[in-house]
PDB file of N, CA and C in Angstrom:
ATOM      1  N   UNK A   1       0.822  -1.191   0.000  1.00  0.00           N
ATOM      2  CA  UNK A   1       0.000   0.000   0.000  1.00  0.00           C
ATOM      3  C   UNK A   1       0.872   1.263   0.000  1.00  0.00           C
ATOM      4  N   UNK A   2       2.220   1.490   0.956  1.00  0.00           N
ATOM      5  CA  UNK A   2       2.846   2.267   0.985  1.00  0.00           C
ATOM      6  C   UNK A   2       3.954   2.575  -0.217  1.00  0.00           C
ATOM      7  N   UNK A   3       3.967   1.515  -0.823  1.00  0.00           N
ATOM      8  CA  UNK A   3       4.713   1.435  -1.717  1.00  0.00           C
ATOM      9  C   UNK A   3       3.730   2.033  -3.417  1.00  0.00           C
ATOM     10  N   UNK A   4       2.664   1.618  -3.112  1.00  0.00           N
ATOM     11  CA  UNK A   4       1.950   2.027  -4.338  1.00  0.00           C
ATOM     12  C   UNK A   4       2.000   3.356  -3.968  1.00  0.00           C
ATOM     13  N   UNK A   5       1.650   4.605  -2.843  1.00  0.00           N
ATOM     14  CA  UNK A   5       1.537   5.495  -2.580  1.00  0.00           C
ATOM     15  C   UNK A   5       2.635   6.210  -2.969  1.00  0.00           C
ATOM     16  N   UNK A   6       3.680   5.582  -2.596  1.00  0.00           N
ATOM     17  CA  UNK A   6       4.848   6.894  -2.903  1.00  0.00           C
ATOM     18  C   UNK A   6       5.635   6.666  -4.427  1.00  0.00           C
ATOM     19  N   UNK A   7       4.795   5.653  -5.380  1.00  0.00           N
ATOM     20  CA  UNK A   7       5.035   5.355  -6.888  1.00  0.00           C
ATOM     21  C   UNK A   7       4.099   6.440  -7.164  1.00  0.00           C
ATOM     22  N   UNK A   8       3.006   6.939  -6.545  1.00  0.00           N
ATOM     23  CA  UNK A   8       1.815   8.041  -7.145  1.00  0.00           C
ATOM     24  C   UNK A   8       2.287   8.878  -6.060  1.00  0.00           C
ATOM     25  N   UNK A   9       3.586   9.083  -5.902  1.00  0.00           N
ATOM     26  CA  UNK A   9       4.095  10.482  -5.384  1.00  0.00           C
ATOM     27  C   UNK A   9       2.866  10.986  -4.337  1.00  0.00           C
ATOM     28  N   UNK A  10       2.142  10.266  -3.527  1.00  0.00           N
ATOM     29  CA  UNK A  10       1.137  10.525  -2.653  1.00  0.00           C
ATOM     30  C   UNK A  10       1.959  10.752  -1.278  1.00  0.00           C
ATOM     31  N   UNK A  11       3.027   9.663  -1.247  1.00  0.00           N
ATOM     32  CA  UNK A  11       3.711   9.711  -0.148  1.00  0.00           C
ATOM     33  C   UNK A  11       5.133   9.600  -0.194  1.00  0.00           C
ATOM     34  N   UNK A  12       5.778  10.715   0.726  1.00  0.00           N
ATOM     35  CA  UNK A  12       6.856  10.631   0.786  1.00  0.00           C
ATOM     36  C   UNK A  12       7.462  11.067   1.924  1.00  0.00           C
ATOM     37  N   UNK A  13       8.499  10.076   2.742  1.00  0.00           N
ATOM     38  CA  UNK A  13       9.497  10.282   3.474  1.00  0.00           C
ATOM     39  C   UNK A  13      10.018  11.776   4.048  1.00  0.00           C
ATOM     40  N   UNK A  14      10.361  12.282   2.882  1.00  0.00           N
ATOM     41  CA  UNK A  14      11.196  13.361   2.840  1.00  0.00           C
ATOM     42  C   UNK A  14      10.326  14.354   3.345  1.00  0.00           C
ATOM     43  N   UNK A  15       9.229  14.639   2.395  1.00  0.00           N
ATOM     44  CA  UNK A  15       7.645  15.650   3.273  1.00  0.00           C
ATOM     45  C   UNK A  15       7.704  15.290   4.450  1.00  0.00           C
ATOM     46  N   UNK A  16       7.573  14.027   5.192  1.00  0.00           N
ATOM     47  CA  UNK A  16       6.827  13.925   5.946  1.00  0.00           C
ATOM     48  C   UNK A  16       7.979  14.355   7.438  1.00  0.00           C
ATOM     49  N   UNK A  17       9.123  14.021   6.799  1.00  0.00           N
ATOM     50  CA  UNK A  17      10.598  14.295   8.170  1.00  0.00           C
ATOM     51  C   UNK A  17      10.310  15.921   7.966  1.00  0.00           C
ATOM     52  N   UNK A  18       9.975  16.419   6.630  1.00  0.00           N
ATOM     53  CA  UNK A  18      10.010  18.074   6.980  1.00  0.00           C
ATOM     54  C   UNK A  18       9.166  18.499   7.530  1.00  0.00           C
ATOM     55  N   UNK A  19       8.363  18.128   7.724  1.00  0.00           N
ATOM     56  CA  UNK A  19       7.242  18.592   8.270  1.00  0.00           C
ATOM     57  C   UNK A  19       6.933  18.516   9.854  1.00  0.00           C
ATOM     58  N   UNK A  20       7.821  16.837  10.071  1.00  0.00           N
ATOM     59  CA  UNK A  20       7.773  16.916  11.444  1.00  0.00           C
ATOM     60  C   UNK A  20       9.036  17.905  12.450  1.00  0.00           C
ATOM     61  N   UNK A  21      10.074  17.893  11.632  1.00  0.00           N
ATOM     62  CA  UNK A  21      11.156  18.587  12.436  1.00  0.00           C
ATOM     63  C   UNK A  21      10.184  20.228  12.793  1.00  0.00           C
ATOM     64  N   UNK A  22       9.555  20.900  11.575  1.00  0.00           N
ATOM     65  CA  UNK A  22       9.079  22.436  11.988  1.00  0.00           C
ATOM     66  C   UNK A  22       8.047  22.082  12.833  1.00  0.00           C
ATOM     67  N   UNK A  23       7.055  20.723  12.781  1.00  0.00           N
ATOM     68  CA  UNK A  23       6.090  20.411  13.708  1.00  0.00           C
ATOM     69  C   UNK A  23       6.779  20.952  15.103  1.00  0.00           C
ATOM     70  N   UNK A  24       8.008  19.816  15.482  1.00  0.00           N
ATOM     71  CA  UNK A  24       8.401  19.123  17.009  1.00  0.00           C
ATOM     72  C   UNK A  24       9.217  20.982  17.408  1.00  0.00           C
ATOM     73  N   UNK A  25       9.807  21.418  16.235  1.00  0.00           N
ATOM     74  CA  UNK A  25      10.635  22.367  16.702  1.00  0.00           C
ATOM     75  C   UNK A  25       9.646  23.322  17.160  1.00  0.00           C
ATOM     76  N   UNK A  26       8.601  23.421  16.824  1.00  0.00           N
ATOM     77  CA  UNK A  26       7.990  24.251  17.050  1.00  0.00           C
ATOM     78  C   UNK A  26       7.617  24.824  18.402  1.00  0.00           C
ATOM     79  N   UNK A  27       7.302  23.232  18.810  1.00  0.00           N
ATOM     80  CA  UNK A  27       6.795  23.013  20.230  1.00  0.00           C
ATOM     81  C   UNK A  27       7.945  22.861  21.398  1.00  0.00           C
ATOM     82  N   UNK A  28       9.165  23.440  20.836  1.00  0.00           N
ATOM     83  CA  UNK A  28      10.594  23.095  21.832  1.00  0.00           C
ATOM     84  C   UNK A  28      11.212  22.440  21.622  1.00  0.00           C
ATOM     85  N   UNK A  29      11.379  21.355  20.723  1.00  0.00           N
ATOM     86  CA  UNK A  29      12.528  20.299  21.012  1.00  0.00           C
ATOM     87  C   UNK A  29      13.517  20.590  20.154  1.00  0.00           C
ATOM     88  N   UNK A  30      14.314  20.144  20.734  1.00  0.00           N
ATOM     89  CA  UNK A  30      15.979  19.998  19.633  1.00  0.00           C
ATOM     90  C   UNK A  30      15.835  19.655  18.716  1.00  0.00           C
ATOM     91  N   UNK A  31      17.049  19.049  17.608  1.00  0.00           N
ATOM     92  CA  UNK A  31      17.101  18.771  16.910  1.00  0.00           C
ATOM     93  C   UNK A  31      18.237  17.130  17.373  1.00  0.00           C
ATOM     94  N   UNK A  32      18.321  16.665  18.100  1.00  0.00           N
ATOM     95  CA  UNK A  32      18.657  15.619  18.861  1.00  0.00           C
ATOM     96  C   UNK A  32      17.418  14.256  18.882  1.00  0.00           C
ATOM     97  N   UNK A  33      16.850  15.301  19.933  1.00  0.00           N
ATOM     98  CA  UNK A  33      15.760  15.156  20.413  1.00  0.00           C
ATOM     99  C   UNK A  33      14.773  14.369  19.395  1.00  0.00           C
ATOM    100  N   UNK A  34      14.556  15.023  17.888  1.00  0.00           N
ATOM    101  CA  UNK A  34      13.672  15.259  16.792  1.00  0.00           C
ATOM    102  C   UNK A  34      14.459  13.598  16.158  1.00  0.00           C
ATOM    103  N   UNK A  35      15.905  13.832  15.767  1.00  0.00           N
ATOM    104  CA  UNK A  35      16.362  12.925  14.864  1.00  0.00           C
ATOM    105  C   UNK A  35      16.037  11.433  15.821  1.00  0.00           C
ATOM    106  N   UNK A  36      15.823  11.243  17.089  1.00  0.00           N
ATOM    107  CA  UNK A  36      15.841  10.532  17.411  1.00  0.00           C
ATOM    108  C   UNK A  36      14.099   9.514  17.471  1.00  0.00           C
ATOM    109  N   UNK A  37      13.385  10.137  17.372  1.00  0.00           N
ATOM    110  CA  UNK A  37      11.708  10.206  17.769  1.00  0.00           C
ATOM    111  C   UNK A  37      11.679   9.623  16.062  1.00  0.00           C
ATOM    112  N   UNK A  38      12.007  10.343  14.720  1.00  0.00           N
ATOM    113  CA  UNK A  38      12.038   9.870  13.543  1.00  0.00           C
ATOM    114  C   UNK A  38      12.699   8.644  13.493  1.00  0.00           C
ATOM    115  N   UNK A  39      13.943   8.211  14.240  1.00  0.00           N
ATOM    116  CA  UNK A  39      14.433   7.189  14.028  1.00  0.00           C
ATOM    117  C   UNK A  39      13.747   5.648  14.488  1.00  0.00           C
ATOM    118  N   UNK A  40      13.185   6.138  15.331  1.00  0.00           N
ATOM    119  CA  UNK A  40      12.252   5.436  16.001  1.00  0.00           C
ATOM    120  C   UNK A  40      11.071   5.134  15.407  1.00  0.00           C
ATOM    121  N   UNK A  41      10.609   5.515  14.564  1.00  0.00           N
ATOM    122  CA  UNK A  41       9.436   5.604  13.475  1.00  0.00           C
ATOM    123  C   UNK A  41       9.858   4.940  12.429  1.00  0.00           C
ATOM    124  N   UNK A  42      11.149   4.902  12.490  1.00  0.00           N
ATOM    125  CA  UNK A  42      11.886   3.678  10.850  1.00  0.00           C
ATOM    126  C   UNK A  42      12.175   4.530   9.950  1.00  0.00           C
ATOM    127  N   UNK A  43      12.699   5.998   9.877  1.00  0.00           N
ATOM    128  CA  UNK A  43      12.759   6.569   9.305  1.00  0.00           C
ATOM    129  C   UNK A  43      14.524   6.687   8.703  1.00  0.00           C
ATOM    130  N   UNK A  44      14.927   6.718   7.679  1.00  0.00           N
ATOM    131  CA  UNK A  44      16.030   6.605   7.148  1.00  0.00           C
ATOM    132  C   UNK A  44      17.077   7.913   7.629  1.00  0.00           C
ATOM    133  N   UNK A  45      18.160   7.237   8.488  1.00  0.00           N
ATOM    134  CA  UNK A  45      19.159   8.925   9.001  1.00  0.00           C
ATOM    135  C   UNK A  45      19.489   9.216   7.983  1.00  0.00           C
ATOM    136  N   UNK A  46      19.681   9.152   6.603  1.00  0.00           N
ATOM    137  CA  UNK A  46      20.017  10.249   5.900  1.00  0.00           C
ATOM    138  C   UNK A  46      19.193  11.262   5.785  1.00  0.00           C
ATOM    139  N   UNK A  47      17.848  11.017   5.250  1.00  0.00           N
ATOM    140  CA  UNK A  47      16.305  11.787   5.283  1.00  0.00           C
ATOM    141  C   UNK A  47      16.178  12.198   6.449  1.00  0.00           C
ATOM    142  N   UNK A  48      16.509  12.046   7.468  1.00  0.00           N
ATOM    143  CA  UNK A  48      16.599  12.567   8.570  1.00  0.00           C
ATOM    144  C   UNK A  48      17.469  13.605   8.581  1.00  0.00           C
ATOM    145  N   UNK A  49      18.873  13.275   8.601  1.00  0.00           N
ATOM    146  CA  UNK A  49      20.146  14.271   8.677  1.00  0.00           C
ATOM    147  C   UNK A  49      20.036  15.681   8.105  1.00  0.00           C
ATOM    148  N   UNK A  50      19.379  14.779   6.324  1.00  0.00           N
ATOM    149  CA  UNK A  50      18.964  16.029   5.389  1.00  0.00           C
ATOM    150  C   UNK A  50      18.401  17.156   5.652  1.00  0.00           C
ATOM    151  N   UNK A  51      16.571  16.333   6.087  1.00  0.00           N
ATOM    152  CA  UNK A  51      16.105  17.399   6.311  1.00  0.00           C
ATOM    153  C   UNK A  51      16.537  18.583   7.725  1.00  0.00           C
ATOM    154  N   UNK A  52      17.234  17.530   9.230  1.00  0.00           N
ATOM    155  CA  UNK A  52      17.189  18.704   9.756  1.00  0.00           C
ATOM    156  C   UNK A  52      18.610  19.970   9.452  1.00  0.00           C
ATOM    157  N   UNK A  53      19.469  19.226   8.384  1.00  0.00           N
ATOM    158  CA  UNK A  53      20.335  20.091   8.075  1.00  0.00           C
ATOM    159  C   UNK A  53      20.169  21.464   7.219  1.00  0.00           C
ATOM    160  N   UNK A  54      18.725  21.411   6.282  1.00  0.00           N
ATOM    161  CA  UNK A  54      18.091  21.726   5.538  1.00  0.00           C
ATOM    162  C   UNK A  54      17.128  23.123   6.158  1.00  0.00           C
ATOM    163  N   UNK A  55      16.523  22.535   7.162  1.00  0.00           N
ATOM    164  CA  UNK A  55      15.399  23.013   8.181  1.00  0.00           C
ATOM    165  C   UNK A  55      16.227  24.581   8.411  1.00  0.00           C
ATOM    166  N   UNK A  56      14.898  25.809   8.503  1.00  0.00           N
ATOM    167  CA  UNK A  56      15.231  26.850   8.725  1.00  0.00           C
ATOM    168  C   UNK A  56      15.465  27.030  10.345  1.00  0.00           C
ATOM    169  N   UNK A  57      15.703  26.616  10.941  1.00  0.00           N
ATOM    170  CA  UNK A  57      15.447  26.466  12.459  1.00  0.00           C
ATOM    171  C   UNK A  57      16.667  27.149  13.038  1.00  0.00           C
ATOM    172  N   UNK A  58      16.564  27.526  13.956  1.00  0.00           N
ATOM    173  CA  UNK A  58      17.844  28.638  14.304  1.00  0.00           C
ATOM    174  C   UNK A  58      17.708  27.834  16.159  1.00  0.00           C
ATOM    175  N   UNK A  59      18.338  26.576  16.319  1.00  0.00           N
ATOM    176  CA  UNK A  59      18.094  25.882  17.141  1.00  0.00           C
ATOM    177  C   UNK A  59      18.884  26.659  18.260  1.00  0.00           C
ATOM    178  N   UNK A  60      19.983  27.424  18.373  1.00  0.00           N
ATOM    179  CA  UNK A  60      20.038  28.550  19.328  1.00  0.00           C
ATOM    180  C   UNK A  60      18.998  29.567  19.980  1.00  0.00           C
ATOM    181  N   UNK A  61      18.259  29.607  19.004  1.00  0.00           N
ATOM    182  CA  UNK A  61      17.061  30.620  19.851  1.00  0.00           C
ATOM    183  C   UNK A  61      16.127  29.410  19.864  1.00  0.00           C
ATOM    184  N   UNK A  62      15.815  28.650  19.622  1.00  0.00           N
ATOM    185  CA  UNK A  62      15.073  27.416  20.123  1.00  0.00           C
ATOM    186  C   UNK A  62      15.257  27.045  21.547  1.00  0.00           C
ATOM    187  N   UNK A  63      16.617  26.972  21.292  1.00  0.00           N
ATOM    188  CA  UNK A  63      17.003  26.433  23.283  1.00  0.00           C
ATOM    189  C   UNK A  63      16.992  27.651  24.058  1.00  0.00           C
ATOM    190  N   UNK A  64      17.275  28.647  23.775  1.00  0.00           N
ATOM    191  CA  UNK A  64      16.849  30.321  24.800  1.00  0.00           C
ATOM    192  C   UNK A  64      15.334  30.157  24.739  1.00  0.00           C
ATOM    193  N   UNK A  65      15.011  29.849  24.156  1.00  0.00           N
ATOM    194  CA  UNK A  65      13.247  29.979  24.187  1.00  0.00           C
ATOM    195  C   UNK A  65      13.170  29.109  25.062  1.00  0.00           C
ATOM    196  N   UNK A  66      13.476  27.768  25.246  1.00  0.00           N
ATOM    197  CA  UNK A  66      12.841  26.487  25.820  1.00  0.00           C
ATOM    198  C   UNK A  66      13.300  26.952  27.497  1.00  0.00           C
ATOM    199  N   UNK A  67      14.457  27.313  27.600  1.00  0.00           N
ATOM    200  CA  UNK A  67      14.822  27.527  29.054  1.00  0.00           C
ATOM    201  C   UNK A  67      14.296  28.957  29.171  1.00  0.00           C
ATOM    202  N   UNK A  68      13.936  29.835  28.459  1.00  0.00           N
ATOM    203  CA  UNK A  68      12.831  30.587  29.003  1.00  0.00           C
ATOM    204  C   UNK A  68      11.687  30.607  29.872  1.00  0.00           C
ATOM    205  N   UNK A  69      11.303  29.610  28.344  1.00  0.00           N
ATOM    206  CA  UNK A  69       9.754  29.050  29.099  1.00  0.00           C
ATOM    207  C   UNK A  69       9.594  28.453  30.545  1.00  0.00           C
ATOM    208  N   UNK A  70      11.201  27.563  30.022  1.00  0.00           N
ATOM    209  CA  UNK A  70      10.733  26.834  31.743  1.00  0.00           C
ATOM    210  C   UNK A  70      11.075  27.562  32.989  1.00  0.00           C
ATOM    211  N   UNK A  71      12.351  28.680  33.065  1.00  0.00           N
ATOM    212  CA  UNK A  71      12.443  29.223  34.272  1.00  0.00           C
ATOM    213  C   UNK A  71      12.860  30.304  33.697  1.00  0.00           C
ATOM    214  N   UNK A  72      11.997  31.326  33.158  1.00  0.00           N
ATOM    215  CA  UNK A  72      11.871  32.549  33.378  1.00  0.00           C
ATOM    216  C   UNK A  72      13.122  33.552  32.582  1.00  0.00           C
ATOM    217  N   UNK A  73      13.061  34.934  32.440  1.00  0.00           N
ATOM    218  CA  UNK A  73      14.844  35.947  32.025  1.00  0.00           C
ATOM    219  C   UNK A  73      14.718  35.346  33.316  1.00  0.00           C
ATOM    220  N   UNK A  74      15.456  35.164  34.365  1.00  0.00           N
ATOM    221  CA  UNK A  74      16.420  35.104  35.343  1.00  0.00           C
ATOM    222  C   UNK A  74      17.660  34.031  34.798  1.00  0.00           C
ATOM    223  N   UNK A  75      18.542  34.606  35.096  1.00  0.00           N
ATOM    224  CA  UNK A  75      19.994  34.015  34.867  1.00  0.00           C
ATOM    225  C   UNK A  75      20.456  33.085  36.031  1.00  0.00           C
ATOM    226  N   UNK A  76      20.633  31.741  36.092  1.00  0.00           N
ATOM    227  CA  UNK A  76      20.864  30.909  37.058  1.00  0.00           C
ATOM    228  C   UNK A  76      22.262  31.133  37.186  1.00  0.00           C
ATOM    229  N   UNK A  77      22.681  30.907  38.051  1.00  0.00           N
ATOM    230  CA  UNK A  77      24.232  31.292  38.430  1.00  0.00           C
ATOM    231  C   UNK A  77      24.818  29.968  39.132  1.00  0.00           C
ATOM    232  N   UNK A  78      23.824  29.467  40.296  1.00  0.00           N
ATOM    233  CA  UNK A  78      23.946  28.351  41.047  1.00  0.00           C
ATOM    234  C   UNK A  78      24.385  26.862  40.216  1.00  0.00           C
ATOM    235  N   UNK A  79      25.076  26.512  40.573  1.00  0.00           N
ATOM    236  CA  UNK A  79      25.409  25.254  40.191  1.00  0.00           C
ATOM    237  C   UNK A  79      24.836  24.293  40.299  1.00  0.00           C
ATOM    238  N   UNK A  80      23.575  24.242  41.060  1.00  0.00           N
ATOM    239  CA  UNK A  80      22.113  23.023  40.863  1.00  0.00           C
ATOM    240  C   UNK A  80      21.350  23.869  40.284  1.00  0.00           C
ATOM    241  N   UNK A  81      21.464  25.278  40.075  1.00  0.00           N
ATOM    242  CA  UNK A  81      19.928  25.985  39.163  1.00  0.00           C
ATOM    243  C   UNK A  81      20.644  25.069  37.487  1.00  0.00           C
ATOM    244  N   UNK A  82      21.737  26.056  37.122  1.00  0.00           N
ATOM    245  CA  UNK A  82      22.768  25.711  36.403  1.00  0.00           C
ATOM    246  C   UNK A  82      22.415  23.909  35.563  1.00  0.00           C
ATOM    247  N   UNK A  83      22.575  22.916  36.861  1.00  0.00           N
ATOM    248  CA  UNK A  83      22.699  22.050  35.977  1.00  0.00           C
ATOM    249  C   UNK A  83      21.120  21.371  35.672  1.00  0.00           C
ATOM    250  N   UNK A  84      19.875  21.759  36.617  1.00  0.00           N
ATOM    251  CA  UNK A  84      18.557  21.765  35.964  1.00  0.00           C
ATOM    252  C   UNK A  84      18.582  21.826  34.645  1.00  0.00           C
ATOM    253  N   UNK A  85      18.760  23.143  34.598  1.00  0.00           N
ATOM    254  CA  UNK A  85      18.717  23.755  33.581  1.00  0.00           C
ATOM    255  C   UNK A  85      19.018  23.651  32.398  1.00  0.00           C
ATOM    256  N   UNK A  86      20.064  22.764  32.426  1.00  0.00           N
ATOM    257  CA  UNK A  86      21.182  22.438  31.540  1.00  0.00           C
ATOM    258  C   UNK A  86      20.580  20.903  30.973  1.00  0.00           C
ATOM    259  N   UNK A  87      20.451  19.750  32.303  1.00  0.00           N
ATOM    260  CA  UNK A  87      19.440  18.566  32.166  1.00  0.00           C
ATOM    261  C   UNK A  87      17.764  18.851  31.242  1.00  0.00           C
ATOM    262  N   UNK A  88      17.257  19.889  31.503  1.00  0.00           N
ATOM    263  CA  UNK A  88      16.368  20.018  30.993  1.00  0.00           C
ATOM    264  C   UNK A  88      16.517  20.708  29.429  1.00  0.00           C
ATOM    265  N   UNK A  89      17.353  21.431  29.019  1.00  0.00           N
ATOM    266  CA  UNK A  89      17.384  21.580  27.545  1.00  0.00           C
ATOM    267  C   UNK A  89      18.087  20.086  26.655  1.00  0.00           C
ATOM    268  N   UNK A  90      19.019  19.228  27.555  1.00  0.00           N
ATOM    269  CA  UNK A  90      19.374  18.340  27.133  1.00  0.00           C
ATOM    270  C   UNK A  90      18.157  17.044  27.231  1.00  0.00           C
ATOM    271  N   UNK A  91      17.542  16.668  27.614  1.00  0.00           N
ATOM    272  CA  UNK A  91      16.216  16.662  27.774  1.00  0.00           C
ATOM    273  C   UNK A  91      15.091  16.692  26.230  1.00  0.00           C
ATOM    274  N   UNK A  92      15.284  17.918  26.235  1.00  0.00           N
ATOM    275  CA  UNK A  92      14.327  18.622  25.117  1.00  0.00           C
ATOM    276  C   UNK A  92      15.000  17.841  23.490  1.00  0.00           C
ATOM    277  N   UNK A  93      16.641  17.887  23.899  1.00  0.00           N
ATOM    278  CA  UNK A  93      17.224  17.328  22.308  1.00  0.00           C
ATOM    279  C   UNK A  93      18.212  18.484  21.875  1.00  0.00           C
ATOM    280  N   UNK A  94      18.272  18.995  22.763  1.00  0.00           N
ATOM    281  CA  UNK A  94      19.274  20.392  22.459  1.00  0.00           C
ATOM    282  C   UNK A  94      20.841  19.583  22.175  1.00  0.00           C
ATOM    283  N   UNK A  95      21.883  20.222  21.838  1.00  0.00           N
ATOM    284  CA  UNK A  95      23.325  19.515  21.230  1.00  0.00           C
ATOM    285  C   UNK A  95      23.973  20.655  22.587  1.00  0.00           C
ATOM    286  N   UNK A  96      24.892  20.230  22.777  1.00  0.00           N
ATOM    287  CA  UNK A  96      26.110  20.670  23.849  1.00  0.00           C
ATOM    288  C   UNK A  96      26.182  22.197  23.443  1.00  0.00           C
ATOM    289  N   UNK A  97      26.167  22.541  22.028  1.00  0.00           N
ATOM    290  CA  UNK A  97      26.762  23.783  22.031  1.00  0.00           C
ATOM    291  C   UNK A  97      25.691  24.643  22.077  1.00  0.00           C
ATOM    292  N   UNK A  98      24.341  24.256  21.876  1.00  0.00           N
ATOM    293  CA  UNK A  98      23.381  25.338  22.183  1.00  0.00           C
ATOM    294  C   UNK A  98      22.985  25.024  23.040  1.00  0.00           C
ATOM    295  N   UNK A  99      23.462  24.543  24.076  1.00  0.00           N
ATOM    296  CA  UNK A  99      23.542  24.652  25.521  1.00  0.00           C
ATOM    297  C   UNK A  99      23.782  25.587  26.321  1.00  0.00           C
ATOM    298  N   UNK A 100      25.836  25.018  25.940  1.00  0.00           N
ATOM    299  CA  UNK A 100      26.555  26.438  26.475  1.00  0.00           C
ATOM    300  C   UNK A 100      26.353  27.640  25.815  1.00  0.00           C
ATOM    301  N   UNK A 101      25.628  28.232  24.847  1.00  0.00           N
ATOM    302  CA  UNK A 101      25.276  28.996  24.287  1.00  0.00           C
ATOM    303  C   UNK A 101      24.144  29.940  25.064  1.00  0.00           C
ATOM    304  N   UNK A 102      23.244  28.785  25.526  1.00  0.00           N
ATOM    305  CA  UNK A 102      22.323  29.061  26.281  1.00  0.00           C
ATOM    306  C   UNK A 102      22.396  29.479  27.481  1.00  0.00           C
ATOM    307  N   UNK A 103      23.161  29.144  28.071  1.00  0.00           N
ATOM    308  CA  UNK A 103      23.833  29.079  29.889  1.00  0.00           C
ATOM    309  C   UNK A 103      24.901  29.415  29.686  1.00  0.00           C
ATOM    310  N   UNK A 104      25.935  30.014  28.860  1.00  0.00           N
ATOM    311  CA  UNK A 104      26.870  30.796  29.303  1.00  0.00           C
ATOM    312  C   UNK A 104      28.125  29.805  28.845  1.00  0.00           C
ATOM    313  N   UNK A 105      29.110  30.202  28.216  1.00  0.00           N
ATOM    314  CA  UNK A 105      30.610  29.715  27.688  1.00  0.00           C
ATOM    315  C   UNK A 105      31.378  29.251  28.775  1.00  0.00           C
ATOM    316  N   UNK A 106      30.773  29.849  29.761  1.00  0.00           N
ATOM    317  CA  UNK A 106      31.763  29.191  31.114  1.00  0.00           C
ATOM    318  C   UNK A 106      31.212  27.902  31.543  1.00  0.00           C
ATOM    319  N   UNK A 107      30.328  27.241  30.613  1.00  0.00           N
ATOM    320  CA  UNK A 107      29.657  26.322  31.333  1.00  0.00           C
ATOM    321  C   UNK A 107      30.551  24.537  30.923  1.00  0.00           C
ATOM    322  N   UNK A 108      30.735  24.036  31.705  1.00  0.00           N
ATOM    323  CA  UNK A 108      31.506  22.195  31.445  1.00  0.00           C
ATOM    324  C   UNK A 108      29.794  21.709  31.152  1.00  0.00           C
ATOM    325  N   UNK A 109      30.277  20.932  29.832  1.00  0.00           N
ATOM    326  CA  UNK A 109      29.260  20.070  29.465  1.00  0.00           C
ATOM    327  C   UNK A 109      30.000  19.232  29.150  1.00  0.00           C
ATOM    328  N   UNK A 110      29.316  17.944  29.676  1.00  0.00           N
ATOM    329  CA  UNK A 110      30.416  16.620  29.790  1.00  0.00           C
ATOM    330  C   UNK A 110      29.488  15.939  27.985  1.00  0.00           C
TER     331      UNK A 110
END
């Protein structure tokens, strides 16, 4: 059935990873996060890779947004606010560097 579908160009892979990365990003998650949820669905990592390499997503202000949302402009300083904080964008699917991006260059991400 799936196979007749995407011979009548009804269905395709590639739509459907683009569509979900601006879906999931939309709602907060990484791009970690995203490749992994597709992979899990049987979805091919190249079509994966592609599209989120492709994707207009500016996953730096994705992760300032997400640790927004969850605790507020206040700037954690504390070293348990700090690593919440840090657990929870990693969490979401965020990558190490829009992390420390997020929380500050001084930050050890193992």
């Amino acid at each position: 059935m799936l196979d007749e579908l995407a011979e009548r160009h009804l269905q395709s892979d590639a739509r459907y990873v683009e569509v979900y990365v601006r879906s999931r990003a939309a709602r907060g998650y990484g791009p970690q996060r995203i490749a992994l949820e597709l992979k899990q669905r049987g979805l091919a990592a190249d079509v994966v890779r592609s599209a989120l390499a492709t994707s207009e997503c500016d996953w730096f202000a994705l992760a300032r947004r997400a640790d927004a949302r969850k605790y507020g402009d206040t700037p954690g300083r504390e070293p348990l606010d700090l690593a919440r904080r840090r657990k929870h964008l990693e969490y979401r699917g965020f990558a190490a560097e829009h992390i420390k991006a997020t929380l500050g260059a001084d930050q050890e991400l193992d």
